[in-house]
PDB file of N, CA and C in Angstrom:
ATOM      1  N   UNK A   1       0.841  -1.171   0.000  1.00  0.00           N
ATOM      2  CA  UNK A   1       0.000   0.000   0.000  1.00  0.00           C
ATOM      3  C   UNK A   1       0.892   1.242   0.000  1.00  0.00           C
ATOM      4  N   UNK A   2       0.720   2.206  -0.849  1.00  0.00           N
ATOM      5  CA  UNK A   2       1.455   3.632  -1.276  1.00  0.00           C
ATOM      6  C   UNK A   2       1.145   4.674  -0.071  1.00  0.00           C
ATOM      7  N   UNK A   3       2.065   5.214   0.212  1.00  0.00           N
ATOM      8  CA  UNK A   3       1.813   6.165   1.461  1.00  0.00           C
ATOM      9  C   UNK A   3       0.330   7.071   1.382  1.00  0.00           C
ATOM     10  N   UNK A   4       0.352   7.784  -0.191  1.00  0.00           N
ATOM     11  CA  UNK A   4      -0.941   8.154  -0.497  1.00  0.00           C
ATOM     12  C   UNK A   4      -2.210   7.473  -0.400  1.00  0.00           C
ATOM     13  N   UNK A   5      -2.194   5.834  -0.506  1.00  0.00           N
ATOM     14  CA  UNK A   5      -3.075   5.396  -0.210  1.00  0.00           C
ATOM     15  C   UNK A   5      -3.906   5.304   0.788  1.00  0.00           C
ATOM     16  N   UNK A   6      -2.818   5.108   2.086  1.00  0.00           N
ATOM     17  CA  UNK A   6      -2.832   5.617   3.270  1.00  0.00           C
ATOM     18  C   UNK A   6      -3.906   6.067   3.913  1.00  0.00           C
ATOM     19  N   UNK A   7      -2.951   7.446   3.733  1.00  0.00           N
ATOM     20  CA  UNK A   7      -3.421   8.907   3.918  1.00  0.00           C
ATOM     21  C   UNK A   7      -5.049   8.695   3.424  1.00  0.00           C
ATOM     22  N   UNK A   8      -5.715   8.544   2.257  1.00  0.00           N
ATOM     23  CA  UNK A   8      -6.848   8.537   1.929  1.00  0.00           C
ATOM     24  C   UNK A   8      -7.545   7.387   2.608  1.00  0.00           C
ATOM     25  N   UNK A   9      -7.046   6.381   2.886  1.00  0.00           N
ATOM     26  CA  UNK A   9      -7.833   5.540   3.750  1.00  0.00           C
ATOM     27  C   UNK A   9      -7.984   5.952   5.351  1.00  0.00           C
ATOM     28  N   UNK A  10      -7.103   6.543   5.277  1.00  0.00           N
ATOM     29  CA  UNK A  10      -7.280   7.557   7.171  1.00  0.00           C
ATOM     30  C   UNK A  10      -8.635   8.155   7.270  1.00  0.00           C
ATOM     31  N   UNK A  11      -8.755   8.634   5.736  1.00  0.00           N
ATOM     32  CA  UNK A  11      -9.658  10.077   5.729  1.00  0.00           C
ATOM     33  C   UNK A  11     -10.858   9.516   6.036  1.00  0.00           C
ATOM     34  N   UNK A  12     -11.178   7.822   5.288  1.00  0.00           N
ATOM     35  CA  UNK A  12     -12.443   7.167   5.380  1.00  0.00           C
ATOM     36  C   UNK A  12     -13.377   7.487   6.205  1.00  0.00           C
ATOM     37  N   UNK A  13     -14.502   7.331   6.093  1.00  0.00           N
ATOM     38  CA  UNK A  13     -15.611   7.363   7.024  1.00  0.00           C
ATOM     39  C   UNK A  13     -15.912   6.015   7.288  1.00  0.00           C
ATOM     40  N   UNK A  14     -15.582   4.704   6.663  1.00  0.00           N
ATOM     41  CA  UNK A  14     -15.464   3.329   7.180  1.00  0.00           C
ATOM     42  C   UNK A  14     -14.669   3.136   7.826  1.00  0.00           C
ATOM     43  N   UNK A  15     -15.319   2.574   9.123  1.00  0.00           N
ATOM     44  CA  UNK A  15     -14.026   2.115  10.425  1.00  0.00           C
ATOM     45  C   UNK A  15     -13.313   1.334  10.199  1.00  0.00           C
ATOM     46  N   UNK A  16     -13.626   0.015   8.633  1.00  0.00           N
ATOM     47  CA  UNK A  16     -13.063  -1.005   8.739  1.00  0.00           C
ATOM     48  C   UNK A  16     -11.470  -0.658   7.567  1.00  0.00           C
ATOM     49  N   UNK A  17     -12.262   0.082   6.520  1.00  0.00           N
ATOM     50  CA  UNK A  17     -11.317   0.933   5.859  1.00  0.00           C
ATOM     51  C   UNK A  17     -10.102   1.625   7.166  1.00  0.00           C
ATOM     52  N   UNK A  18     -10.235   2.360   7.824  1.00  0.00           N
ATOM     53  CA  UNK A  18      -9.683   3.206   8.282  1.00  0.00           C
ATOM     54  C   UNK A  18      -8.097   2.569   9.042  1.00  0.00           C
ATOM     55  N   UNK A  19      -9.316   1.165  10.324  1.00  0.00           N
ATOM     56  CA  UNK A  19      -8.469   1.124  10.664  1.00  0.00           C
ATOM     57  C   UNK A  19      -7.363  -0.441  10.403  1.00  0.00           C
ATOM     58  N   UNK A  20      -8.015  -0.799   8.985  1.00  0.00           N
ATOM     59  CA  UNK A  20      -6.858  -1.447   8.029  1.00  0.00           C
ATOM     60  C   UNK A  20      -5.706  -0.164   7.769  1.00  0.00           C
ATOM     61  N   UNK A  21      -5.906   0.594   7.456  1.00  0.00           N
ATOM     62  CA  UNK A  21      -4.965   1.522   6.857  1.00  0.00           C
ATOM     63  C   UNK A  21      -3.827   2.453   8.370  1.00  0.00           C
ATOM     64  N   UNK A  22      -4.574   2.002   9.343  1.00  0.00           N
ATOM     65  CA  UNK A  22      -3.685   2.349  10.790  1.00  0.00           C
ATOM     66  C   UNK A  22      -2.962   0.976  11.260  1.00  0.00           C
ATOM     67  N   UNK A  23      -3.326  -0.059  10.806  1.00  0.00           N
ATOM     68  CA  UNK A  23      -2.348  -1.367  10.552  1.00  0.00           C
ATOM     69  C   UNK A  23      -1.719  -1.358  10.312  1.00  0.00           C
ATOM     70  N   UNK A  24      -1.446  -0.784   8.574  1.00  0.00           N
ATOM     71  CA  UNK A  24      -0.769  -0.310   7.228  1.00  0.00           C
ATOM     72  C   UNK A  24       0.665   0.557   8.186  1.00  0.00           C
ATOM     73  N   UNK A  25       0.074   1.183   8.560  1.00  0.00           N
ATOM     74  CA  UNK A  25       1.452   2.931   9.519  1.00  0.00           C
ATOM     75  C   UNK A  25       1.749   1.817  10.271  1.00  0.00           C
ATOM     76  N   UNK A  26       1.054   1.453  11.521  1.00  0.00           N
ATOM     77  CA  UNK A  26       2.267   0.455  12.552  1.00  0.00           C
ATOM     78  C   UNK A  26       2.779  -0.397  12.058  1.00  0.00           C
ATOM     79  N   UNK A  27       3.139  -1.492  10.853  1.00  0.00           N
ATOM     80  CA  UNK A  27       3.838  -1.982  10.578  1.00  0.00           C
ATOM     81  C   UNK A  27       4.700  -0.968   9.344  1.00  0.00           C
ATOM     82  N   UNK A  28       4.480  -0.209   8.942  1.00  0.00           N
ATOM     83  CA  UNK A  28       5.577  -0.020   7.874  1.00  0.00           C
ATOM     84  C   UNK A  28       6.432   1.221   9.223  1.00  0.00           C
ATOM     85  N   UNK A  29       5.504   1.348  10.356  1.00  0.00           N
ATOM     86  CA  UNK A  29       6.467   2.381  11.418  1.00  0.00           C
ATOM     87  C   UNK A  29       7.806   1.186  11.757  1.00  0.00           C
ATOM     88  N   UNK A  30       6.866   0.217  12.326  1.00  0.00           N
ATOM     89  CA  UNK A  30       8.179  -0.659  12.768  1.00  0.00           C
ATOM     90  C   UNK A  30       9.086  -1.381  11.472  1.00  0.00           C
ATOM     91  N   UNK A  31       8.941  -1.694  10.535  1.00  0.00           N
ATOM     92  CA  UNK A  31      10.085  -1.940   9.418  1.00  0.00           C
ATOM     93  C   UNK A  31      10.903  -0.375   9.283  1.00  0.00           C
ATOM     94  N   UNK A  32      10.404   0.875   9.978  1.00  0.00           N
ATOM     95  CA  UNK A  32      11.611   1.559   9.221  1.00  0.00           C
ATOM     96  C   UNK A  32      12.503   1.799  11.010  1.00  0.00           C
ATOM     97  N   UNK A  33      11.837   1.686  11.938  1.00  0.00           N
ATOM     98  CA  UNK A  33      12.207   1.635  13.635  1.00  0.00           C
ATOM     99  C   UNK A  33      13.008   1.279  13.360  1.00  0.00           C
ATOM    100  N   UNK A  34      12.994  -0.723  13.123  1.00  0.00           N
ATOM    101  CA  UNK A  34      14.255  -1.779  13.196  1.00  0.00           C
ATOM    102  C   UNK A  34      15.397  -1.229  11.866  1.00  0.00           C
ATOM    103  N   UNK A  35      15.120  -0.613  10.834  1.00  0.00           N
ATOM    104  CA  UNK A  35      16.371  -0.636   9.990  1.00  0.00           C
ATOM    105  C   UNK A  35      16.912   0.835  10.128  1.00  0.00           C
ATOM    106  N   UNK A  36      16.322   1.120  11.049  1.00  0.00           N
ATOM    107  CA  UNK A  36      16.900   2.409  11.887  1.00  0.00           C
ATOM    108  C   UNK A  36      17.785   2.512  13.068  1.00  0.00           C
ATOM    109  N   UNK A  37      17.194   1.834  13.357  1.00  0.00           N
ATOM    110  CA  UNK A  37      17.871   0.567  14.774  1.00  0.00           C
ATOM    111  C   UNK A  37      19.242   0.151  14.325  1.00  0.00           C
ATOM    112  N   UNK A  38      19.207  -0.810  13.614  1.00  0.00           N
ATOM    113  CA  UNK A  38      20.352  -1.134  13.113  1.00  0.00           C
ATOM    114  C   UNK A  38      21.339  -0.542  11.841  1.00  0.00           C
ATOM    115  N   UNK A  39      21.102   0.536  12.209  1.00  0.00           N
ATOM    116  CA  UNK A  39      22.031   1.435  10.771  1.00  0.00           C
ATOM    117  C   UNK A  39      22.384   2.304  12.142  1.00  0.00           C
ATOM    118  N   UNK A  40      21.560   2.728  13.373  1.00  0.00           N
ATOM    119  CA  UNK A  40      22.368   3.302  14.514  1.00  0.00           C
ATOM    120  C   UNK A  40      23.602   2.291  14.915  1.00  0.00           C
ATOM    121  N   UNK A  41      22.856   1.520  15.388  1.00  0.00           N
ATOM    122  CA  UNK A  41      24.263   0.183  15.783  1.00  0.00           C
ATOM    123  C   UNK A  41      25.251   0.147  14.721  1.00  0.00           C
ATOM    124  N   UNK A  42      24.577  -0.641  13.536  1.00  0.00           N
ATOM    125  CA  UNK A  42      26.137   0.010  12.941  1.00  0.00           C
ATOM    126  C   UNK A  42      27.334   0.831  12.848  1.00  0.00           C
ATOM    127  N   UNK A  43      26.636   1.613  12.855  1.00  0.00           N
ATOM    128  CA  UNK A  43      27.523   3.636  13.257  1.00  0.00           C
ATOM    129  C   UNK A  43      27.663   3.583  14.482  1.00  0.00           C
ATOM    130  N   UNK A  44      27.694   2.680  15.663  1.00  0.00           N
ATOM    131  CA  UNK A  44      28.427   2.656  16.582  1.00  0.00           C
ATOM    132  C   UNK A  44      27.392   3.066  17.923  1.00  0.00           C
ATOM    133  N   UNK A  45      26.260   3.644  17.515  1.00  0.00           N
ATOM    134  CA  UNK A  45      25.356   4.533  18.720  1.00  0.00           C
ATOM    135  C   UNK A  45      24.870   3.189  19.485  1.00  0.00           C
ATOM    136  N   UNK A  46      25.010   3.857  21.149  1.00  0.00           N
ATOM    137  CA  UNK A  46      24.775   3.488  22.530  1.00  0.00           C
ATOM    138  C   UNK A  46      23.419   2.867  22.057  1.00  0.00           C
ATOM    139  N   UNK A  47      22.813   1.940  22.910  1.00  0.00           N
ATOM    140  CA  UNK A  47      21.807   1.566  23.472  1.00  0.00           C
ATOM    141  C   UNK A  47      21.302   2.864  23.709  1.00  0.00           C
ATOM    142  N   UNK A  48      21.570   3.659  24.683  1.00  0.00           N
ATOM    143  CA  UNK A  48      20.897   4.435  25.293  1.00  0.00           C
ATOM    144  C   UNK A  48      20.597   6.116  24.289  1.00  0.00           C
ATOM    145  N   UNK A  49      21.761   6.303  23.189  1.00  0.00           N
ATOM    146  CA  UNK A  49      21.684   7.069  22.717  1.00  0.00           C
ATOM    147  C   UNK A  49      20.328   7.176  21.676  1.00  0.00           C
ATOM    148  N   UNK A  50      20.416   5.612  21.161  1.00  0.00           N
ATOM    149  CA  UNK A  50      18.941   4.972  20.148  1.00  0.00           C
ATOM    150  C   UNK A  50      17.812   5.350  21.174  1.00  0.00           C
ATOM    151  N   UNK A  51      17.807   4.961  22.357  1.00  0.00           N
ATOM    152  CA  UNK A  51      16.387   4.876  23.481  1.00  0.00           C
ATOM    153  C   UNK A  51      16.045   6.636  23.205  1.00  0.00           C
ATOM    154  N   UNK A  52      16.934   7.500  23.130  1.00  0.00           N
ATOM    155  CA  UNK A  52      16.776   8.638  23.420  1.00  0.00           C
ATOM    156  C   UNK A  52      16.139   9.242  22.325  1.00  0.00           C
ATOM    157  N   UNK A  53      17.038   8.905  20.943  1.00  0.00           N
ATOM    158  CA  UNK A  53      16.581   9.518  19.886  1.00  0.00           C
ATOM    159  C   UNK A  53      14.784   9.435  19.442  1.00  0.00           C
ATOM    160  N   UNK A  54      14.072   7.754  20.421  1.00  0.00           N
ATOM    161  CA  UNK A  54      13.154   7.323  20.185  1.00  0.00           C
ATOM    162  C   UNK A  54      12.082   7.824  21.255  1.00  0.00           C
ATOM    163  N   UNK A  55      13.108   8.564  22.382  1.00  0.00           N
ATOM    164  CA  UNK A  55      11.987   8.595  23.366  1.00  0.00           C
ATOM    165  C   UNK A  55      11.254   7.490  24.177  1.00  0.00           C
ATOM    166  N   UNK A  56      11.957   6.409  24.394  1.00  0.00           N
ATOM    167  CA  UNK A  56      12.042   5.332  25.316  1.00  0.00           C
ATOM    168  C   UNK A  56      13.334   5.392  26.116  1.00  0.00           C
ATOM    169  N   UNK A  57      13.011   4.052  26.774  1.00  0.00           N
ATOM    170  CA  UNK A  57      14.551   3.967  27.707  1.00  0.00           C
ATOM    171  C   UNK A  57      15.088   3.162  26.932  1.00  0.00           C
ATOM    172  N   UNK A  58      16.681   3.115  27.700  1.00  0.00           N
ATOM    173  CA  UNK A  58      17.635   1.918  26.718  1.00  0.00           C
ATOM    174  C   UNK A  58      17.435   0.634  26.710  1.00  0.00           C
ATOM    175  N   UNK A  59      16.590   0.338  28.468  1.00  0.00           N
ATOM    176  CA  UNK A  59      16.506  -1.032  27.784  1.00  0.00           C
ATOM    177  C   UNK A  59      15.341  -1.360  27.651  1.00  0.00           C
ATOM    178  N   UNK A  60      14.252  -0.848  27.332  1.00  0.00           N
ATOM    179  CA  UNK A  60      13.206  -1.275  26.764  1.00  0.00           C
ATOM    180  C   UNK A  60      13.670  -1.621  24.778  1.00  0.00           C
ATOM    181  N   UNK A  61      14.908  -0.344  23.829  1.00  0.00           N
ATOM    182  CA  UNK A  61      14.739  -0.437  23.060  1.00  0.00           C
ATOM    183  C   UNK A  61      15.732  -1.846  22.795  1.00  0.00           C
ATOM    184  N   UNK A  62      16.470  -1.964  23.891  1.00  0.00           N
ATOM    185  CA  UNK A  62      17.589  -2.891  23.791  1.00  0.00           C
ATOM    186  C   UNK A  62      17.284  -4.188  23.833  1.00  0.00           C
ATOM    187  N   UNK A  63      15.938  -4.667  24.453  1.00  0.00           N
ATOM    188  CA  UNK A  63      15.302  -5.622  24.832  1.00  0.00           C
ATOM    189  C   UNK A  63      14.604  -6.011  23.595  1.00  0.00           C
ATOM    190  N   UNK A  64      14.096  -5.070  23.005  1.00  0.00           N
ATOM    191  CA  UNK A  64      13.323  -5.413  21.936  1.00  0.00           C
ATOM    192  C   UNK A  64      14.533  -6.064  20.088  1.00  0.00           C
ATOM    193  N   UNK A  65      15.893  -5.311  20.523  1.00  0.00           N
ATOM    194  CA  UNK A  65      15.948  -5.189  19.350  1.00  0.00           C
ATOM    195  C   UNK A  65      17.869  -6.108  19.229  1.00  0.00           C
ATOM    196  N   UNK A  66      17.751  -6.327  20.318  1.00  0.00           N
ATOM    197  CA  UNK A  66      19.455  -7.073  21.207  1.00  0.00           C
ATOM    198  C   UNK A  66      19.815  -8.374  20.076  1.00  0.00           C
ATOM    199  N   UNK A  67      18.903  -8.502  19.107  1.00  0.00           N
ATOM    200  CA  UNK A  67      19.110  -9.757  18.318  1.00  0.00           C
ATOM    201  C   UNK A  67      20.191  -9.859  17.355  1.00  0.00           C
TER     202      UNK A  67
END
């Protein structure tokens, strides 16, 4: 699904439309989290520096992502 698609399925007045398309955002949020995640680690950034940039703690993000 195209980001624009999205967006217009947000707008829906069908709940079932709508909140398929708020499915759609939390998973394409978390595919870009984790390869965000790990392009920080790569480049060397803290546990705690990632928790920060995200607005969690370190080890909640560390727990989730330590794999």
């Amino acid at each position: 699904m195209e980001s624009s698609d999205v967006v217009s399925r947000l707008q829906s007045t069908d709940p079932a439309v709508g909140l398929r398309a708020v499915g759609a955002l939390r998973r394409l949020a978390e595919q870009v989290e984790a390869e965000q995640v790990r392009a920080a680690r790569d480049q060397g950034w803290s546990w705690e520096q990632i928790g920060d940039a995200l607005g969690v703690s370190r080890q909640s993000i560390h727990a989730k992502y330590r794999k």
